[in-house]
PDB file of N, CA and C in Angstrom:
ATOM      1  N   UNK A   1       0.847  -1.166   0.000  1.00  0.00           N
ATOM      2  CA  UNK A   1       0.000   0.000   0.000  1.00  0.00           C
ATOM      3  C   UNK A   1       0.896   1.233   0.000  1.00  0.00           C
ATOM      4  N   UNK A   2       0.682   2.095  -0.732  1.00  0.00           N
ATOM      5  CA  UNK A   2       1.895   3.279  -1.207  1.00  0.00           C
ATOM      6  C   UNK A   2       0.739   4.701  -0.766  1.00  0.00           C
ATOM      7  N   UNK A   3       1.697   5.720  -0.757  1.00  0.00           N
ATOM      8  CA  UNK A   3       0.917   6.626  -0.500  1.00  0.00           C
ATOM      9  C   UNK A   3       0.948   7.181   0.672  1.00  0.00           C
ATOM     10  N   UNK A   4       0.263   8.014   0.904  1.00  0.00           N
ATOM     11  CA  UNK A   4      -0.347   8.728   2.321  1.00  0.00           C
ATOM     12  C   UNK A   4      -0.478   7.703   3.407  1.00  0.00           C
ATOM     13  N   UNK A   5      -0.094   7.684   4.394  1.00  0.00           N
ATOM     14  CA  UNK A   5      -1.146   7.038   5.333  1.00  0.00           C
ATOM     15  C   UNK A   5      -2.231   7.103   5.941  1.00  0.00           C
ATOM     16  N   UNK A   6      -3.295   6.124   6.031  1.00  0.00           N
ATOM     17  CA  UNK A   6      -4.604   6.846   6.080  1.00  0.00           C
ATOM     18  C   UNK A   6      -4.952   5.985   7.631  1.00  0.00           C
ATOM     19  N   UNK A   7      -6.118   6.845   8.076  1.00  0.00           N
ATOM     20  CA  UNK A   7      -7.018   6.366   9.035  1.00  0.00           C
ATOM     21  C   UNK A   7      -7.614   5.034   8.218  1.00  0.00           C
ATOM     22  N   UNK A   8      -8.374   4.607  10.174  1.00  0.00           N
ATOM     23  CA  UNK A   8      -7.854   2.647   9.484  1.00  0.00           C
ATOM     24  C   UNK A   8      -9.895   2.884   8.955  1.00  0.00           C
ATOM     25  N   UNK A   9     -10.150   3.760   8.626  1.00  0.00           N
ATOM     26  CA  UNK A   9     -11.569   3.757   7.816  1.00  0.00           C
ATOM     27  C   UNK A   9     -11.078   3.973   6.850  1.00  0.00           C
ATOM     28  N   UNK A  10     -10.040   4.426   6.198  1.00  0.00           N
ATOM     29  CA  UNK A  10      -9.860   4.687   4.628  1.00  0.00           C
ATOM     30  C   UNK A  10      -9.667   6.153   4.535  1.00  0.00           C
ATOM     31  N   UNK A  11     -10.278   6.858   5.380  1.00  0.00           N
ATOM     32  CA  UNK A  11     -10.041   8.749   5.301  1.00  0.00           C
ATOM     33  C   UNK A  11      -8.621   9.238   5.160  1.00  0.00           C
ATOM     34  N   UNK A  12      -8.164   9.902   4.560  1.00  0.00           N
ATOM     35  CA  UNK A  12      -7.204  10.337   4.857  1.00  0.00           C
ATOM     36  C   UNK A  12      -6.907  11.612   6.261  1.00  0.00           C
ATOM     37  N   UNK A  13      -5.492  11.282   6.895  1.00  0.00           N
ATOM     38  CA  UNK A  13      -5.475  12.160   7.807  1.00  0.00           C
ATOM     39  C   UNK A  13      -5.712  13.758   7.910  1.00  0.00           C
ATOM     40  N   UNK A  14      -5.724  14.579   8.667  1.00  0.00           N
ATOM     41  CA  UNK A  14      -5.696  15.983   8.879  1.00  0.00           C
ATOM     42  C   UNK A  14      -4.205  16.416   8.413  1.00  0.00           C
ATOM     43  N   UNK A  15      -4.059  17.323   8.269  1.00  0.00           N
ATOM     44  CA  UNK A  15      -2.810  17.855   8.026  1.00  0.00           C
ATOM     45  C   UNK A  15      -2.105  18.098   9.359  1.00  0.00           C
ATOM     46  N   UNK A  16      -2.926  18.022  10.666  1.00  0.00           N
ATOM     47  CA  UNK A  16      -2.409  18.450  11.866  1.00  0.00           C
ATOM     48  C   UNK A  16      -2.037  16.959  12.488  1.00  0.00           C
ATOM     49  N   UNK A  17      -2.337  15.871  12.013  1.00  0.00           N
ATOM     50  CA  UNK A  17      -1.448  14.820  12.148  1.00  0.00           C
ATOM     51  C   UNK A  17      -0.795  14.388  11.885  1.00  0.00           C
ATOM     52  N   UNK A  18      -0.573  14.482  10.159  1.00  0.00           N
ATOM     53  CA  UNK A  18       0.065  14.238   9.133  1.00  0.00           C
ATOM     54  C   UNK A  18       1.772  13.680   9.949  1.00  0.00           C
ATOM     55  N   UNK A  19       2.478  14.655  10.521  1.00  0.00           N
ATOM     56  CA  UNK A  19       4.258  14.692  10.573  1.00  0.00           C
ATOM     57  C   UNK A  19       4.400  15.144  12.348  1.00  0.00           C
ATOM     58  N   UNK A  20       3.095  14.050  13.239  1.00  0.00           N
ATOM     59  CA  UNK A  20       3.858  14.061  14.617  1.00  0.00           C
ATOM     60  C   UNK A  20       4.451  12.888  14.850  1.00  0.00           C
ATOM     61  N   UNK A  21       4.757  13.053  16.137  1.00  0.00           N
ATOM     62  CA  UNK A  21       5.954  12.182  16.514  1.00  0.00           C
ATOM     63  C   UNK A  21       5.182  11.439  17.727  1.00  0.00           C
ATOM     64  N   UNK A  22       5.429  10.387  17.677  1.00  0.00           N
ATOM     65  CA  UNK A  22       4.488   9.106  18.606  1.00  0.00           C
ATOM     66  C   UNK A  22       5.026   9.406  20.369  1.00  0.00           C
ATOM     67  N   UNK A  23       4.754   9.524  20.864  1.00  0.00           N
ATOM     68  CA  UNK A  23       5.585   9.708  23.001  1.00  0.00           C
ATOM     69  C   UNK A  23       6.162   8.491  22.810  1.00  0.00           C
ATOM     70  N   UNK A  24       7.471   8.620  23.398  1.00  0.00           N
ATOM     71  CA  UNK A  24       8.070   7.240  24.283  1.00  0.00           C
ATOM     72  C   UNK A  24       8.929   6.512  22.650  1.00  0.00           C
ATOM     73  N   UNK A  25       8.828   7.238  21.702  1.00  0.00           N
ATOM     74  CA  UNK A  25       9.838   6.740  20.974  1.00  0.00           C
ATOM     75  C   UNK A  25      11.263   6.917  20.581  1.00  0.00           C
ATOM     76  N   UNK A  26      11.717   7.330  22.053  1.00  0.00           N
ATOM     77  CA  UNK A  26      13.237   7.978  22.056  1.00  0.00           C
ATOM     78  C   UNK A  26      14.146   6.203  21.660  1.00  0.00           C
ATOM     79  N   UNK A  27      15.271   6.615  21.490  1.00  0.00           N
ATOM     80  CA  UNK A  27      16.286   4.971  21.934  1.00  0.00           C
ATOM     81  C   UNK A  27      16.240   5.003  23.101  1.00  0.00           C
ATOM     82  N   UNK A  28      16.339   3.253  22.865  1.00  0.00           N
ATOM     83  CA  UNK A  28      17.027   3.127  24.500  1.00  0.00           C
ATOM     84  C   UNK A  28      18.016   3.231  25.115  1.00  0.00           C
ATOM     85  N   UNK A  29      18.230   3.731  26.147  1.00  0.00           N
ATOM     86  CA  UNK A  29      19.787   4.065  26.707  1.00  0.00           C
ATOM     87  C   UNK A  29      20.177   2.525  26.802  1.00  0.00           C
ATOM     88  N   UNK A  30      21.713   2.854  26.367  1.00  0.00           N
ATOM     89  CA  UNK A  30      22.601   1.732  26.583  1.00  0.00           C
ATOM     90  C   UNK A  30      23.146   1.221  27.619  1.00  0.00           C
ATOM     91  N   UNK A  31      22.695   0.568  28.685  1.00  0.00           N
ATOM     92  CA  UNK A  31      23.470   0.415  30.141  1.00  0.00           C
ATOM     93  C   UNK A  31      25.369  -0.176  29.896  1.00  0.00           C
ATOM     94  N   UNK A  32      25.957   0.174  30.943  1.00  0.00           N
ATOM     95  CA  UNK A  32      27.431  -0.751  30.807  1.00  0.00           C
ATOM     96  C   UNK A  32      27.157  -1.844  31.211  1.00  0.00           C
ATOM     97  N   UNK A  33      27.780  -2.905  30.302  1.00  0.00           N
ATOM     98  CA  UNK A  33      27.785  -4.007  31.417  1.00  0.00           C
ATOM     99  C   UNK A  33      29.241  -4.024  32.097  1.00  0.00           C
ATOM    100  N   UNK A  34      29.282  -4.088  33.673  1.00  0.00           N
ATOM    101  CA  UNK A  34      30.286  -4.149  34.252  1.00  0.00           C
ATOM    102  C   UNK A  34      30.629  -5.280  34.780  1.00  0.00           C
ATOM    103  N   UNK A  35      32.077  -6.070  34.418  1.00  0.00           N
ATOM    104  CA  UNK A  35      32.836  -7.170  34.759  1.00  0.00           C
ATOM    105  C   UNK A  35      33.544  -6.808  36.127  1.00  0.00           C
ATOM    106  N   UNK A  36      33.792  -8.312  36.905  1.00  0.00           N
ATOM    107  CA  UNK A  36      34.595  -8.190  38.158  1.00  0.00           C
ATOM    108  C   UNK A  36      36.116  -7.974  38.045  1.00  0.00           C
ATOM    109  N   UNK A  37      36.301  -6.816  38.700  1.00  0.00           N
ATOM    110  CA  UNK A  37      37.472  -6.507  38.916  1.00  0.00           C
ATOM    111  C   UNK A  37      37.547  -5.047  37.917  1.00  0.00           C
ATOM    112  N   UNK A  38      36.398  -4.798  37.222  1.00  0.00           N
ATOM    113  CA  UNK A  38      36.360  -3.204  36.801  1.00  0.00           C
ATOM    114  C   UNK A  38      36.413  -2.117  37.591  1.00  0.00           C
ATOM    115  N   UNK A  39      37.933  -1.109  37.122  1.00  0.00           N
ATOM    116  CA  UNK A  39      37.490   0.204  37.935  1.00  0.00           C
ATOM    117  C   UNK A  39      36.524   0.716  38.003  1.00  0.00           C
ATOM    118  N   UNK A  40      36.059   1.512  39.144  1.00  0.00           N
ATOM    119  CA  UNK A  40      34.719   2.180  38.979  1.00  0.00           C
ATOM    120  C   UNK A  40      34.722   3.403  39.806  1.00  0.00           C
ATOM    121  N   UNK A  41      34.242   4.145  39.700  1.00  0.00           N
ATOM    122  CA  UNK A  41      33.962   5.696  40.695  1.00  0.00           C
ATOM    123  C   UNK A  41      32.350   5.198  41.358  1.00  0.00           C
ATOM    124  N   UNK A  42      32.666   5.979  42.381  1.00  0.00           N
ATOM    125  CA  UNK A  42      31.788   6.285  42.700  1.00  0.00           C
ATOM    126  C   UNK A  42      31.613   7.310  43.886  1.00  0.00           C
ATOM    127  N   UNK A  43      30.805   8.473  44.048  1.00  0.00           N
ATOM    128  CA  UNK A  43      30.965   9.636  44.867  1.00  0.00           C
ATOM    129  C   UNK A  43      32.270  10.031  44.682  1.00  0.00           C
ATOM    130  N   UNK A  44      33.342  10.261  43.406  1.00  0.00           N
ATOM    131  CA  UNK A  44      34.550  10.320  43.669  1.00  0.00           C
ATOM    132  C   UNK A  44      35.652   9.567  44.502  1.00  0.00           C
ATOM    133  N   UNK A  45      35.198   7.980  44.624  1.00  0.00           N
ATOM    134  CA  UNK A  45      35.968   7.814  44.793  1.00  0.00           C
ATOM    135  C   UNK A  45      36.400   6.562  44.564  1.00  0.00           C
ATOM    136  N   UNK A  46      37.688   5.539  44.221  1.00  0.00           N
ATOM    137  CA  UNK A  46      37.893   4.964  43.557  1.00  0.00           C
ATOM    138  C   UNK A  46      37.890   3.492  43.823  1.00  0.00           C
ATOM    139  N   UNK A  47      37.459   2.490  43.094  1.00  0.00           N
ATOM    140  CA  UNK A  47      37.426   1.067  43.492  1.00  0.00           C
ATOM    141  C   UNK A  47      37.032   0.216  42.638  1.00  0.00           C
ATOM    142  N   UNK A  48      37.059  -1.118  43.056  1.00  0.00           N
ATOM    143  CA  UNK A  48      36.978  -2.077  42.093  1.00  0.00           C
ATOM    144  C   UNK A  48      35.379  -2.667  41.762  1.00  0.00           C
ATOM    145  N   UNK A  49      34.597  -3.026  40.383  1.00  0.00           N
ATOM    146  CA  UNK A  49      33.394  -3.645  41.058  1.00  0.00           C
ATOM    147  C   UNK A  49      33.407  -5.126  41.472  1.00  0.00           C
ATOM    148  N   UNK A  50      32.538  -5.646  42.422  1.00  0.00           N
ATOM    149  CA  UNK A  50      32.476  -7.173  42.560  1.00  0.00           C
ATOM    150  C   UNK A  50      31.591  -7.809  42.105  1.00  0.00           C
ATOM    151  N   UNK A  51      30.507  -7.406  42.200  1.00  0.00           N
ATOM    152  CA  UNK A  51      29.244  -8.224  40.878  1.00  0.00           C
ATOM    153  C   UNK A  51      28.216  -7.443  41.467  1.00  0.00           C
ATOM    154  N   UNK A  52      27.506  -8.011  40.189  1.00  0.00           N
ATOM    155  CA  UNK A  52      25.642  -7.653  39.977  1.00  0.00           C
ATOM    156  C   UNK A  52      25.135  -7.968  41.132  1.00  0.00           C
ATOM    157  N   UNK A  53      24.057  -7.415  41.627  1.00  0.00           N
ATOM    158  CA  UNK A  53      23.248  -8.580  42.502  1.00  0.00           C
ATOM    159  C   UNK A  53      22.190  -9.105  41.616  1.00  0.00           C
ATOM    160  N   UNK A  54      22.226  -8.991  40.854  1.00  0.00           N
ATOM    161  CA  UNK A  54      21.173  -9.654  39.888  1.00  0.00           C
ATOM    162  C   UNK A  54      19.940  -9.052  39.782  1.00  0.00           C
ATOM    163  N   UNK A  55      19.447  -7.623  40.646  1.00  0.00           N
ATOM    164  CA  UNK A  55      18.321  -7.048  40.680  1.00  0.00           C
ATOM    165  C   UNK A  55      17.892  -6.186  39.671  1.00  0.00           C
ATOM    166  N   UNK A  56      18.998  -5.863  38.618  1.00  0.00           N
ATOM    167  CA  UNK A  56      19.572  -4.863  37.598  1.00  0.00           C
ATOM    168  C   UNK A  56      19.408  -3.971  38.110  1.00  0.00           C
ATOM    169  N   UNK A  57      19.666  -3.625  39.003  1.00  0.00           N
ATOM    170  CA  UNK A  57      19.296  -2.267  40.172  1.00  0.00           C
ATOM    171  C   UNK A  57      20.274  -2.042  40.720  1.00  0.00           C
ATOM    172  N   UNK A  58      21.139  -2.574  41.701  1.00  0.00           N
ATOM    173  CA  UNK A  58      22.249  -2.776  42.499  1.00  0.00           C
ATOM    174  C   UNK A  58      23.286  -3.368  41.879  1.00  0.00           C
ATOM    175  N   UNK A  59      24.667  -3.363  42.395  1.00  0.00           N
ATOM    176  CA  UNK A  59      26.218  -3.813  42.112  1.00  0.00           C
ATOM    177  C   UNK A  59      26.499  -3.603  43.729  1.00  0.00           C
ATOM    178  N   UNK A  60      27.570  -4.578  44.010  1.00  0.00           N
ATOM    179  CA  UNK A  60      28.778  -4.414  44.745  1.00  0.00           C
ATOM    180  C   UNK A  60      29.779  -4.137  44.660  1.00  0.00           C
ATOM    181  N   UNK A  61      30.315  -2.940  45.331  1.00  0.00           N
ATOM    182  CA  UNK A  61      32.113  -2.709  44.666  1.00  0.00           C
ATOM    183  C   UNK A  61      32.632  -2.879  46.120  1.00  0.00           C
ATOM    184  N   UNK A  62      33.582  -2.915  45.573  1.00  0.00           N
ATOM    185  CA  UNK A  62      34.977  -2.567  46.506  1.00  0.00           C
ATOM    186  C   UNK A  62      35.770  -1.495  46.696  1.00  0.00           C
ATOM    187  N   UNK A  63      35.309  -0.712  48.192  1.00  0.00           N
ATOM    188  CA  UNK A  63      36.162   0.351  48.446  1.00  0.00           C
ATOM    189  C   UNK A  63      37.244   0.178  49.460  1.00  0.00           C
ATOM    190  N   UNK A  64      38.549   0.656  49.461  1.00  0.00           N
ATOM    191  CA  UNK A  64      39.278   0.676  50.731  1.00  0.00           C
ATOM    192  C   UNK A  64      38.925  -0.677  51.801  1.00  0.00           C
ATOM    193  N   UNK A  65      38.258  -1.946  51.152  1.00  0.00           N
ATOM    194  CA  UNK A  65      38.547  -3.452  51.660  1.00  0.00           C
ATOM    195  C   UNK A  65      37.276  -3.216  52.587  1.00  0.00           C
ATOM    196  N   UNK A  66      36.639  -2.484  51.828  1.00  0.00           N
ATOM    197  CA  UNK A  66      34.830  -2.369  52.355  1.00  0.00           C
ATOM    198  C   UNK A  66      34.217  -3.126  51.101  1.00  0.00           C
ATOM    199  N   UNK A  67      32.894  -3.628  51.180  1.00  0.00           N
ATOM    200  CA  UNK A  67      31.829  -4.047  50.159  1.00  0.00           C
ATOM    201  C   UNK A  67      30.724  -2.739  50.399  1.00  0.00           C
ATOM    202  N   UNK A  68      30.483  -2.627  49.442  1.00  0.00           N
ATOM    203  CA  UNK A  68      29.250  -1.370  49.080  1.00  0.00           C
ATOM    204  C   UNK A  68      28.375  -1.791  48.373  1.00  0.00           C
ATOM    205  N   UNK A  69      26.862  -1.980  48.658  1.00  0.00           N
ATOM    206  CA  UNK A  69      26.071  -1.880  47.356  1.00  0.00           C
ATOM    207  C   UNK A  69      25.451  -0.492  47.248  1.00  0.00           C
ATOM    208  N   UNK A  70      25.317  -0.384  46.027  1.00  0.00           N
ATOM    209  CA  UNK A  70      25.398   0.617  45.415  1.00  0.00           C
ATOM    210  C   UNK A  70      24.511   0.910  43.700  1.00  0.00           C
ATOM    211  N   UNK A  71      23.993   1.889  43.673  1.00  0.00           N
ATOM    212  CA  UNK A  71      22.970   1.669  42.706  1.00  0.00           C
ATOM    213  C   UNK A  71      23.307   1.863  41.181  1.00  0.00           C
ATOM    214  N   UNK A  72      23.594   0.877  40.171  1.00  0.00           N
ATOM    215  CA  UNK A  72      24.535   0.757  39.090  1.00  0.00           C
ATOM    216  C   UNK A  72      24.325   2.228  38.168  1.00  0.00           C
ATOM    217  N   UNK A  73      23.105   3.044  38.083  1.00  0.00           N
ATOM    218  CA  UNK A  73      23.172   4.167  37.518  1.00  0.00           C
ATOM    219  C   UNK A  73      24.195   5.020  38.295  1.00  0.00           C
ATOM    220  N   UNK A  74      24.681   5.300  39.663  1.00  0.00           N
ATOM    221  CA  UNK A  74      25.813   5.619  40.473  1.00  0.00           C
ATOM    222  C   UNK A  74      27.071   5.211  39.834  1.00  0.00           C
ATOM    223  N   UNK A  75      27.244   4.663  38.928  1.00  0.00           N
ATOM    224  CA  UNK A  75      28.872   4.323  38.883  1.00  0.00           C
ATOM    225  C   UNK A  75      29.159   4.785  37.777  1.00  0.00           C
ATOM    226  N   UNK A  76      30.644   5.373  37.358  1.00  0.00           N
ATOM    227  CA  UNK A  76      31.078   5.741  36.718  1.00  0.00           C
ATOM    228  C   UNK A  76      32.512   4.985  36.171  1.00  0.00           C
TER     229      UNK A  76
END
């Protein structure tokens, strides 16, 4: 089917619909995936990560021979 796109009766659209843009059709952001033993920041300051918790929400790193969880949009 070539042409215009039409309303699903066959009408053709308004001109005030014609060239909008649908909500919620941005890309999706790309998350990192982070491996053990990756540097990482966080609050400025520096350490290793230790893993996912699997919640895709949380990570554990390693600061100064502390464990932190910590919320993976937080890391740098």
């Amino acid at each position: 089917m070539s042409g215009r796109a039409r309303l699903p009766g066959g009408e053709p659209r308004k001109a005030s619909q014609r060239n909008t843009r649908r909500a919620g059709q941005s890309p999706p952001r790309i998350a990192r995936v982070w491996k053990f033993s990756d540097a990482v920041r966080w609050k400025g300051r520096g350490g290793t990560f230790h893993r996912d918790v699997g919640d895709g929400e949380h990570a554990e790193i390693a600061l100064a021979d502390r464990i932190y969880r910590v919320l993976l949009s937080e890391l740098e």
